[in-house]
PDB file of N, CA and C in Angstrom:
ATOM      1  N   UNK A   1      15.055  14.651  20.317  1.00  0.00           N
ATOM      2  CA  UNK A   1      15.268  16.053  20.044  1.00  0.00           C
ATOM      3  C   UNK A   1      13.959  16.646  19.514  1.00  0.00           C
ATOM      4  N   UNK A   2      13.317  17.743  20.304  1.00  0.00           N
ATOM      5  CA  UNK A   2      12.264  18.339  19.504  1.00  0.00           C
ATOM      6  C   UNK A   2      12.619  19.571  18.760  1.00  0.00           C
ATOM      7  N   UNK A   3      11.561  20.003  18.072  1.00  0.00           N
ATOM      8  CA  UNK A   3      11.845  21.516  17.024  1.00  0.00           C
ATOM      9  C   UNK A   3      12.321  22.393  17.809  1.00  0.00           C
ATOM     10  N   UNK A   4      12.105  22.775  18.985  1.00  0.00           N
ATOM     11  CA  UNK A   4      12.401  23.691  20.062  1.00  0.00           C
ATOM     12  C   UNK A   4      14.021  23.460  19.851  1.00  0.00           C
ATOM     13  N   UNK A   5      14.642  22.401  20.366  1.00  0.00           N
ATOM     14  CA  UNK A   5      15.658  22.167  20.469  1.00  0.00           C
ATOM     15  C   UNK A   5      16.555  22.364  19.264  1.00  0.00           C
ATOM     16  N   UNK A   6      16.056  22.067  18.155  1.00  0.00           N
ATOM     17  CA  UNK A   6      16.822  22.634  16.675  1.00  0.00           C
ATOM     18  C   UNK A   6      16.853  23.864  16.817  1.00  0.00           C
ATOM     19  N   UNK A   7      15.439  23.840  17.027  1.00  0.00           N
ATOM     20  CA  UNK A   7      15.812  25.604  16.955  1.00  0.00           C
ATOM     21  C   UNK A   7      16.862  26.306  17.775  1.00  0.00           C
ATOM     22  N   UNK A   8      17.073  25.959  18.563  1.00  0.00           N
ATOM     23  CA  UNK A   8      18.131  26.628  19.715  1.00  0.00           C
ATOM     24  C   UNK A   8      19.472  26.170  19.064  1.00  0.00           C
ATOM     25  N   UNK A   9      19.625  24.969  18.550  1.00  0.00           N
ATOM     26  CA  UNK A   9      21.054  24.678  18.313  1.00  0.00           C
ATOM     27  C   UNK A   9      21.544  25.574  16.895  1.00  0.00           C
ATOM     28  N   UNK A  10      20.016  25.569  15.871  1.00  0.00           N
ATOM     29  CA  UNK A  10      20.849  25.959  14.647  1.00  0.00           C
ATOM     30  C   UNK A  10      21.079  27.809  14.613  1.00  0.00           C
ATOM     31  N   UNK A  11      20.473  28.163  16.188  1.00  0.00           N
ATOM     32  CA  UNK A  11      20.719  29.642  16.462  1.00  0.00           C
ATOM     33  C   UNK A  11      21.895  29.934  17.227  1.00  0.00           C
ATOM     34  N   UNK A  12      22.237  28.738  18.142  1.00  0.00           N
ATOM     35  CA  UNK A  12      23.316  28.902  18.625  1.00  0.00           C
ATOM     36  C   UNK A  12      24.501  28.667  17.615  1.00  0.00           C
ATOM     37  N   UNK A  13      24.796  27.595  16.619  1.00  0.00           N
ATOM     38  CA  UNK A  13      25.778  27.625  15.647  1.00  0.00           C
ATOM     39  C   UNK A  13      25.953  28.789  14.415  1.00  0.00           C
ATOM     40  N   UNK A  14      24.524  29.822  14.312  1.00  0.00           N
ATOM     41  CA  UNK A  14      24.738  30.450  13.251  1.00  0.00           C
ATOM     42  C   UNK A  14      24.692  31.956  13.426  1.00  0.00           C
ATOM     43  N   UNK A  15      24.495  32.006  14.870  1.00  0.00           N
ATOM     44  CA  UNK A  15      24.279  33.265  15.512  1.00  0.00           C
ATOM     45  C   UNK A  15      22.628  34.564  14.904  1.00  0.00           C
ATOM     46  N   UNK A  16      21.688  32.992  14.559  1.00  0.00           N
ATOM     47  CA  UNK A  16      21.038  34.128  13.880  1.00  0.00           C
ATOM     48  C   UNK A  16      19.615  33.973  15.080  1.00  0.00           C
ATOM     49  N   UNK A  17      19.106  35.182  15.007  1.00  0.00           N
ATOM     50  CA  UNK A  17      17.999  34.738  16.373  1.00  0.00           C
ATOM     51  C   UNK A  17      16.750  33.884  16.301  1.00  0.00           C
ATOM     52  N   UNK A  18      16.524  33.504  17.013  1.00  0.00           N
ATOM     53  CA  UNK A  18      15.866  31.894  17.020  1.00  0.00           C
ATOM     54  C   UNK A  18      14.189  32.718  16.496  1.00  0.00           C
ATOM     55  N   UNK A  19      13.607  33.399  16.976  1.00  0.00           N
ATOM     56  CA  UNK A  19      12.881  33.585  16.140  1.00  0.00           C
ATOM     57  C   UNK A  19      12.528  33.768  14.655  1.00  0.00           C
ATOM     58  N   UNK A  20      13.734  34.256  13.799  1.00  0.00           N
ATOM     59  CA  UNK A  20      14.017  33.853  13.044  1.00  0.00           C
ATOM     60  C   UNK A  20      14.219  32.541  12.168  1.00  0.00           C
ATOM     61  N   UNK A  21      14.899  31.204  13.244  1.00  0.00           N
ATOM     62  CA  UNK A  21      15.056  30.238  12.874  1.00  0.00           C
ATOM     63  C   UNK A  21      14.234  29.167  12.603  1.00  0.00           C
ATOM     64  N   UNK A  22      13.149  29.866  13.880  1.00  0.00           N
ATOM     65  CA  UNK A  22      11.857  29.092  14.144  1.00  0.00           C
ATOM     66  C   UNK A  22      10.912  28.989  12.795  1.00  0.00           C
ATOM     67  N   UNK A  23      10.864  30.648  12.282  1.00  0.00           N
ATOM     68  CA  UNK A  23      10.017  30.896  11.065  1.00  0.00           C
ATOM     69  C   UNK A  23      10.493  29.935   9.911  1.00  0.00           C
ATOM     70  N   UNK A  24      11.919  30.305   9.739  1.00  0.00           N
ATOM     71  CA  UNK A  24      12.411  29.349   8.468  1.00  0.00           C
ATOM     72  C   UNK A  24      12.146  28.154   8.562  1.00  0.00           C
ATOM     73  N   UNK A  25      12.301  27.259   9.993  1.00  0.00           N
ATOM     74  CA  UNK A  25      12.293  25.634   9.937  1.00  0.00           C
ATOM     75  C   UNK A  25      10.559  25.315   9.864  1.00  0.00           C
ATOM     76  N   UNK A  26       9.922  26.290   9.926  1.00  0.00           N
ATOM     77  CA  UNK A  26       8.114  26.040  10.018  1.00  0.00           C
ATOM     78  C   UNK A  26       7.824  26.219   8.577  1.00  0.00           C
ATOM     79  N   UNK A  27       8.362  27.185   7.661  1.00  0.00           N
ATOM     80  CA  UNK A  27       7.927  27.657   6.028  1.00  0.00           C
ATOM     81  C   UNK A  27       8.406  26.618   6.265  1.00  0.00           C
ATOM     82  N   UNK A  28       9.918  25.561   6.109  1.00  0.00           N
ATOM     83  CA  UNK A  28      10.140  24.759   5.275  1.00  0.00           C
ATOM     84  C   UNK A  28       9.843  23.272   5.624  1.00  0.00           C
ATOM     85  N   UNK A  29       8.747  23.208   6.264  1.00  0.00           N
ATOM     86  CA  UNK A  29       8.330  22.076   7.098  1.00  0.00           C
ATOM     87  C   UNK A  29       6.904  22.681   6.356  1.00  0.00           C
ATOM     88  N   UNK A  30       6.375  23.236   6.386  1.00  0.00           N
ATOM     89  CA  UNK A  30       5.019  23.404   4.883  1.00  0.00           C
ATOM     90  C   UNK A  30       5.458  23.214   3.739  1.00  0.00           C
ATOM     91  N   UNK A  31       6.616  24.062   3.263  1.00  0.00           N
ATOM     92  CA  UNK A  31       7.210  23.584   2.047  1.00  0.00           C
ATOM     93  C   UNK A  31       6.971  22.383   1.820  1.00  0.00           C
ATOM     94  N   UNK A  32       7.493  21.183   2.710  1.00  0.00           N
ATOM     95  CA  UNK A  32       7.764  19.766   2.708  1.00  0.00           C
ATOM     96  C   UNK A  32       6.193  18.816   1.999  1.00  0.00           C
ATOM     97  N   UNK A  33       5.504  19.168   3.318  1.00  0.00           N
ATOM     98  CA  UNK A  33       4.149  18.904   3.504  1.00  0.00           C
ATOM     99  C   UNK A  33       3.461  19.251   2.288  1.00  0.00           C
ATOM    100  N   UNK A  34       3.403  20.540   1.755  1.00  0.00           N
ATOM    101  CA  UNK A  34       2.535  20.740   0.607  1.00  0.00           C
ATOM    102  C   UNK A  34       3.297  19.775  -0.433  1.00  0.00           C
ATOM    103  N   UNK A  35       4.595  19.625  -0.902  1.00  0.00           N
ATOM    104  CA  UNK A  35       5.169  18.766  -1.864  1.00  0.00           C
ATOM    105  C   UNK A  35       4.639  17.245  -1.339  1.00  0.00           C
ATOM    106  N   UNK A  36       4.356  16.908  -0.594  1.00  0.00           N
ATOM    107  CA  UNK A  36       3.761  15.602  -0.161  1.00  0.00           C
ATOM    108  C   UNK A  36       2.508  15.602  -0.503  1.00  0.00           C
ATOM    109  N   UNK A  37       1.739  16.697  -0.109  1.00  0.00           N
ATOM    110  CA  UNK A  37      -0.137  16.344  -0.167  1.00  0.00           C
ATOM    111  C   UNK A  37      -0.244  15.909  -1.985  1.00  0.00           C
ATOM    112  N   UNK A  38       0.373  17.445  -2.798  1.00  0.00           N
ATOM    113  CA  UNK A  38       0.917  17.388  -4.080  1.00  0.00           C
ATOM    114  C   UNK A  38       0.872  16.162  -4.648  1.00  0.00           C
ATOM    115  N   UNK A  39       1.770  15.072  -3.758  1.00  0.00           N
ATOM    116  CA  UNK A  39       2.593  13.789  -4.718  1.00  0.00           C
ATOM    117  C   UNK A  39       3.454  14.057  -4.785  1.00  0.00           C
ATOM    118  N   UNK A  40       4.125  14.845  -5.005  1.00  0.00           N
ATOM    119  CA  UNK A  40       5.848  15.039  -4.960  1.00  0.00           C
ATOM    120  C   UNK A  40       6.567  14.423  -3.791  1.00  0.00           C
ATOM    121  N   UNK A  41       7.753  13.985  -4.463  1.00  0.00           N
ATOM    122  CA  UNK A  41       8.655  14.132  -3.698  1.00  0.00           C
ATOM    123  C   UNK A  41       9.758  14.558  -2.875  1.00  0.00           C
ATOM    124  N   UNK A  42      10.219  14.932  -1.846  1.00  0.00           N
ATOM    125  CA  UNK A  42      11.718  15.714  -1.380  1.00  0.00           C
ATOM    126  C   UNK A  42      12.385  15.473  -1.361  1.00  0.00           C
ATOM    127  N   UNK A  43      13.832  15.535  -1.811  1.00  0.00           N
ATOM    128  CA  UNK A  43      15.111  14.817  -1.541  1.00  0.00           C
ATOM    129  C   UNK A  43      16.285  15.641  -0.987  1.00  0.00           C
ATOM    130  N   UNK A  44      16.402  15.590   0.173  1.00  0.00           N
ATOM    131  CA  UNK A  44      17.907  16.190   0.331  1.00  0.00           C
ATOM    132  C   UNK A  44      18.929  15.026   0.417  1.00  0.00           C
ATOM    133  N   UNK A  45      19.958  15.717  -0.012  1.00  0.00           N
ATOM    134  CA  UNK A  45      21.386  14.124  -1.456  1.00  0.00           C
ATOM    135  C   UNK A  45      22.114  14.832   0.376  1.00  0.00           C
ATOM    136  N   UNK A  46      22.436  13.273   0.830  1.00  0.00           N
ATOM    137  CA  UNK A  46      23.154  12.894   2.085  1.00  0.00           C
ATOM    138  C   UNK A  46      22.456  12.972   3.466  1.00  0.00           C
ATOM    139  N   UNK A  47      21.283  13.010   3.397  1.00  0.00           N
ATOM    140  CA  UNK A  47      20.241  13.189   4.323  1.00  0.00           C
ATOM    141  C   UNK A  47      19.018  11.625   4.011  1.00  0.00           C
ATOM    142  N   UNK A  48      18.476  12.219   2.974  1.00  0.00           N
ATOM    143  CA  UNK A  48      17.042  11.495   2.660  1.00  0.00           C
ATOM    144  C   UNK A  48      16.204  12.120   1.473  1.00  0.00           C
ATOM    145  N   UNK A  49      15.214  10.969   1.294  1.00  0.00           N
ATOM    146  CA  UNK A  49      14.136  11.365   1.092  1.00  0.00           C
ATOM    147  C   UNK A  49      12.788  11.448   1.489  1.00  0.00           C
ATOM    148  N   UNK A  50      11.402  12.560   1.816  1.00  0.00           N
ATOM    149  CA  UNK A  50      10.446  12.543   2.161  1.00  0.00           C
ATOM    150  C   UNK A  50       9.930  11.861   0.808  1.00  0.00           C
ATOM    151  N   UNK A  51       8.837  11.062   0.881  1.00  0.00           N
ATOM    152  CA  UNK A  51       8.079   9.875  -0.308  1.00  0.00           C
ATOM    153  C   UNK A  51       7.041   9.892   0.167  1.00  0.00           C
ATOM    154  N   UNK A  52       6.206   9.720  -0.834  1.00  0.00           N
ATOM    155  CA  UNK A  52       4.649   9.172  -1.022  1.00  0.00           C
ATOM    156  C   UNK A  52       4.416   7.972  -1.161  1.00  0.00           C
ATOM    157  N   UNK A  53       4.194   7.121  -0.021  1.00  0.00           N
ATOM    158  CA  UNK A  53       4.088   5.763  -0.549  1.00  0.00           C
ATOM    159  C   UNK A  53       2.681   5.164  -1.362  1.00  0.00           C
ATOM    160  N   UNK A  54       2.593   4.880  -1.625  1.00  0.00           N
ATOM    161  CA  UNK A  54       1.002   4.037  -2.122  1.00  0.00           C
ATOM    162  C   UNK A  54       0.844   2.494  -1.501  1.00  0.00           C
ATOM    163  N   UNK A  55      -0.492   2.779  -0.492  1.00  0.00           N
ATOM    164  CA  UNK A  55      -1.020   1.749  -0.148  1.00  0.00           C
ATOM    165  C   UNK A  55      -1.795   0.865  -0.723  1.00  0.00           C
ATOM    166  N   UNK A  56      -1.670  -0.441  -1.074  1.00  0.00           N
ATOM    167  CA  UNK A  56      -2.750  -1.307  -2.132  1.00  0.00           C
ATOM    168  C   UNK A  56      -3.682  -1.461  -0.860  1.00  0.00           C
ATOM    169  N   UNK A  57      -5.326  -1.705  -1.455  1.00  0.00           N
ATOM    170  CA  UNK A  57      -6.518  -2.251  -1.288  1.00  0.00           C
ATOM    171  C   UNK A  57      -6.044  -3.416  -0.463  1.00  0.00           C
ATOM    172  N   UNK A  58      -6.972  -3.486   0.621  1.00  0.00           N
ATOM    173  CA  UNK A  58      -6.626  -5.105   1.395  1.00  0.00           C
ATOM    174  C   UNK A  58      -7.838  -5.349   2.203  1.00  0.00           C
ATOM    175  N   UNK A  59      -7.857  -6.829   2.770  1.00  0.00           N
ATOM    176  CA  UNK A  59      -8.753  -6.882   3.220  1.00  0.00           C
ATOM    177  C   UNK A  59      -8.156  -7.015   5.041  1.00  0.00           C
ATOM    178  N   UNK A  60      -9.439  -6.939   5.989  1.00  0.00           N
ATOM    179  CA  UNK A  60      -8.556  -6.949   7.403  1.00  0.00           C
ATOM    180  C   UNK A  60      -9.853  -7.769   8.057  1.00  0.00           C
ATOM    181  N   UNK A  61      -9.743  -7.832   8.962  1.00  0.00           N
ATOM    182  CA  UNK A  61     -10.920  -8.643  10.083  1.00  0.00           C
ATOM    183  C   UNK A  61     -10.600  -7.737  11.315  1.00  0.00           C
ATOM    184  N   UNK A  62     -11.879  -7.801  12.076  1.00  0.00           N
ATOM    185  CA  UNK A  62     -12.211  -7.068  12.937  1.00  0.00           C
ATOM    186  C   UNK A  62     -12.508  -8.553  14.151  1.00  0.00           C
ATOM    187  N   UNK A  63     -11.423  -8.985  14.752  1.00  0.00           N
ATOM    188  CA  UNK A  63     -11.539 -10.096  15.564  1.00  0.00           C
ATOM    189  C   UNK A  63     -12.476  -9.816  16.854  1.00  0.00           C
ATOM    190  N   UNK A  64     -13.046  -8.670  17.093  1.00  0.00           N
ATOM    191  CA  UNK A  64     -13.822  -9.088  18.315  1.00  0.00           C
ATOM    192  C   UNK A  64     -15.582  -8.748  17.383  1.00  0.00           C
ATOM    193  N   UNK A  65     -15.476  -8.633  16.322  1.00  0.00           N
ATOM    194  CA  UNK A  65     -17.003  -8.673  16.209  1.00  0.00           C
ATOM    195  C   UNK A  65     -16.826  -9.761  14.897  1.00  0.00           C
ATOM    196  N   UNK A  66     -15.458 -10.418  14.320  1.00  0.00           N
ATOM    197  CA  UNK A  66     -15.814 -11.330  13.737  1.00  0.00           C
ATOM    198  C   UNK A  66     -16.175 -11.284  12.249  1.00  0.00           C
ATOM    199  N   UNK A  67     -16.013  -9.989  11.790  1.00  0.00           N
ATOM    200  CA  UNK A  67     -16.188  -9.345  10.732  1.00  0.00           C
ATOM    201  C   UNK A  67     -14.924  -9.324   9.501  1.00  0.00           C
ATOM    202  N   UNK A  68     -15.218  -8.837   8.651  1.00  0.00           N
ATOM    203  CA  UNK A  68     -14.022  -8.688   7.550  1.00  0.00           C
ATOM    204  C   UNK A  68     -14.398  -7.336   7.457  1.00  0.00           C
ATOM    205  N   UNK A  69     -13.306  -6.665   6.926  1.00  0.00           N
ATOM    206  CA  UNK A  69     -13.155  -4.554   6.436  1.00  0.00           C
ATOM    207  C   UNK A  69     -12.499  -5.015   5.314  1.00  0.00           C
ATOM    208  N   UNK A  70     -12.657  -3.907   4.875  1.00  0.00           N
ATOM    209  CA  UNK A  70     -11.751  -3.276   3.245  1.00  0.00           C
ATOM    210  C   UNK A  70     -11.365  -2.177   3.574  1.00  0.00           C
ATOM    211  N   UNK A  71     -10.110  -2.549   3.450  1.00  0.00           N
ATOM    212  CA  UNK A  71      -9.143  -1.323   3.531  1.00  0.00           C
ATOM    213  C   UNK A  71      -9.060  -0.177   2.315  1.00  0.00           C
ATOM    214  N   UNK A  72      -9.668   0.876   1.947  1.00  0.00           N
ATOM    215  CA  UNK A  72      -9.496   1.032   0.427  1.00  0.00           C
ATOM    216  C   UNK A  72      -7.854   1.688   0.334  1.00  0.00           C
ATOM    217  N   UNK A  73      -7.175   1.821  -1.005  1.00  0.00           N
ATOM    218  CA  UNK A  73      -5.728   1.917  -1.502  1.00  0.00           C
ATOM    219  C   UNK A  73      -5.892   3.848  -0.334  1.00  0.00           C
ATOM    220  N   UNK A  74      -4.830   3.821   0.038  1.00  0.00           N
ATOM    221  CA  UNK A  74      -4.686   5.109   0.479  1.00  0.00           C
ATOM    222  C   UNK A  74      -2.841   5.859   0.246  1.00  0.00           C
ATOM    223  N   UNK A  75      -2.796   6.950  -0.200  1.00  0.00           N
ATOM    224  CA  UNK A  75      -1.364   6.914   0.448  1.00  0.00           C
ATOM    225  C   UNK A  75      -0.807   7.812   1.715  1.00  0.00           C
ATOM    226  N   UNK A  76       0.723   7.439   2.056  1.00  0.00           N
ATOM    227  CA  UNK A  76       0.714   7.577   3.045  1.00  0.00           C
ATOM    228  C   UNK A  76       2.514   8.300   3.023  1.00  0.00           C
ATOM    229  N   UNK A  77       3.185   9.341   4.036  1.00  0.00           N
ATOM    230  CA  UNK A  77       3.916  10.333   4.110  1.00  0.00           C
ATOM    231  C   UNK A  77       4.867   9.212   4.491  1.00  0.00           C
ATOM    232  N   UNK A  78       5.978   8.790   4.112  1.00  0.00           N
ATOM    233  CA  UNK A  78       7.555   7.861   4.617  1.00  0.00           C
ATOM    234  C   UNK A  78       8.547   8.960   4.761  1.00  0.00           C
ATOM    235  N   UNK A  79       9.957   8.148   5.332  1.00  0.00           N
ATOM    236  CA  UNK A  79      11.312   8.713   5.035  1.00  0.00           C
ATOM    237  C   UNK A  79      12.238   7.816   4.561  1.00  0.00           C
ATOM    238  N   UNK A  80      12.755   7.892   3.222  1.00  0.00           N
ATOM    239  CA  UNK A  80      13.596   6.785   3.455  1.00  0.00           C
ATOM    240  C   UNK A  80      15.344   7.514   3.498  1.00  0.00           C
ATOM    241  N   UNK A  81      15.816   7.175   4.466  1.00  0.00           N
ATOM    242  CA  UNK A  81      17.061   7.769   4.755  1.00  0.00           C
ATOM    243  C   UNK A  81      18.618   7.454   3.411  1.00  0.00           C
ATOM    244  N   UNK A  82      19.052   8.241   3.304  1.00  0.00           N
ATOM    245  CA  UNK A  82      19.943   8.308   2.390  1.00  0.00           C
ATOM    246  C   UNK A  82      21.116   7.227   2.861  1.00  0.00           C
ATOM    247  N   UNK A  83      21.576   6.644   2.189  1.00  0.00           N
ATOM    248  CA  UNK A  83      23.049   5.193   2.415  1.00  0.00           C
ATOM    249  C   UNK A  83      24.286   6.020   3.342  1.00  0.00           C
ATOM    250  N   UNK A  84      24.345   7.443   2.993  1.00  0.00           N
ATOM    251  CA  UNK A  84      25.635   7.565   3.514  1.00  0.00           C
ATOM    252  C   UNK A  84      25.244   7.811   5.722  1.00  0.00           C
ATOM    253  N   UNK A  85      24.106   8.355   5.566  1.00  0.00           N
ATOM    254  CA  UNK A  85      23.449   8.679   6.823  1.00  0.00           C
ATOM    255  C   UNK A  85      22.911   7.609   7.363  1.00  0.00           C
ATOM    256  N   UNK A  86      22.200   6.529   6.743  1.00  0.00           N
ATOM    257  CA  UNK A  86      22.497   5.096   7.400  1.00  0.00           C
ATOM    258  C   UNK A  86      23.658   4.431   7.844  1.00  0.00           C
ATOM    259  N   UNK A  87      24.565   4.532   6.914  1.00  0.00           N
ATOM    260  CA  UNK A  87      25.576   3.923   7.451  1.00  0.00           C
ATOM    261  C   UNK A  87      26.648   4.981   8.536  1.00  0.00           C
ATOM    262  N   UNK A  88      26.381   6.340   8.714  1.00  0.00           N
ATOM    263  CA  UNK A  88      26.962   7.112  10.078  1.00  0.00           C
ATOM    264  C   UNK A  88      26.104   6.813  11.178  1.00  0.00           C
ATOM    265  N   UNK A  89      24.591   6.330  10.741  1.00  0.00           N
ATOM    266  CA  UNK A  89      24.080   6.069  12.375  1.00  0.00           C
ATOM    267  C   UNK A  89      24.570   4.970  12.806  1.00  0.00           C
ATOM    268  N   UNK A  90      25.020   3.744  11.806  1.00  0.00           N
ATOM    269  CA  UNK A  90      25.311   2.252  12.100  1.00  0.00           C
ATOM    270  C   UNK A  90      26.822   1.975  12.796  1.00  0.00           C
ATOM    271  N   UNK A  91      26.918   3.140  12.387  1.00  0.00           N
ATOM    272  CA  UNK A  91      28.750   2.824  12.868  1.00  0.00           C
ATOM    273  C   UNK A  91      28.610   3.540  14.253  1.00  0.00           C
ATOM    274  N   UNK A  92      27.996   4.180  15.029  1.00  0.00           N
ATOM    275  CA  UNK A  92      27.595   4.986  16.202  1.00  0.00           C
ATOM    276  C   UNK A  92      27.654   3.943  16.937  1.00  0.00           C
ATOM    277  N   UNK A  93      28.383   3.583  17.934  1.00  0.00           N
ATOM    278  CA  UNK A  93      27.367   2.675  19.298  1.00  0.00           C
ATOM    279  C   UNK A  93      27.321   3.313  20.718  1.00  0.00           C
TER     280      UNK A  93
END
């Protein structure tokens, strides 16, 4: 499903016009993003949460020149999905 496609469905269920819908789901998709760059976190309770994970320092090899890298600590944008919405996708087949 892409944004296009939300967009059409949550205009077709709410009767409000998709240009409209488009604007709201884009503010709140920056909304999201700026609470991430931030450090914050998002939580919608029966959905998920958007998280900041923190990456530790590591080391890696570069197998065709034989080398070692350092990874330095970085973090990085997750989702971790809420129990009740895991367990409605699990019961789906």
């Amino acid at each position: 499903m892409t944004k296009a496609d939300i967009v059409n469905e949550v205009s077709k269920k709410t009767g409000i016009e998709k240009v409209i819908v488009q604007k709201t789901l884009e503010v709140s998709m920056d909304a999201i993003k700026d609470a991430l760059k931030a450090g914050d976190n998002v939580y919608f309770r029966g959905f998920g949460s958007f998280i900041v994970k923190k990456r530790a320092e590591k080391t890696a090899r570069n197998i065709s020149k034989n080398t070692t890298i350092i990874i330095p600590a970085h973090n990085i944008p997750a989702f971790k999905p809420a129990k009740t919405f895991v367990a409605g996708v699990k019961s789906k087949k």
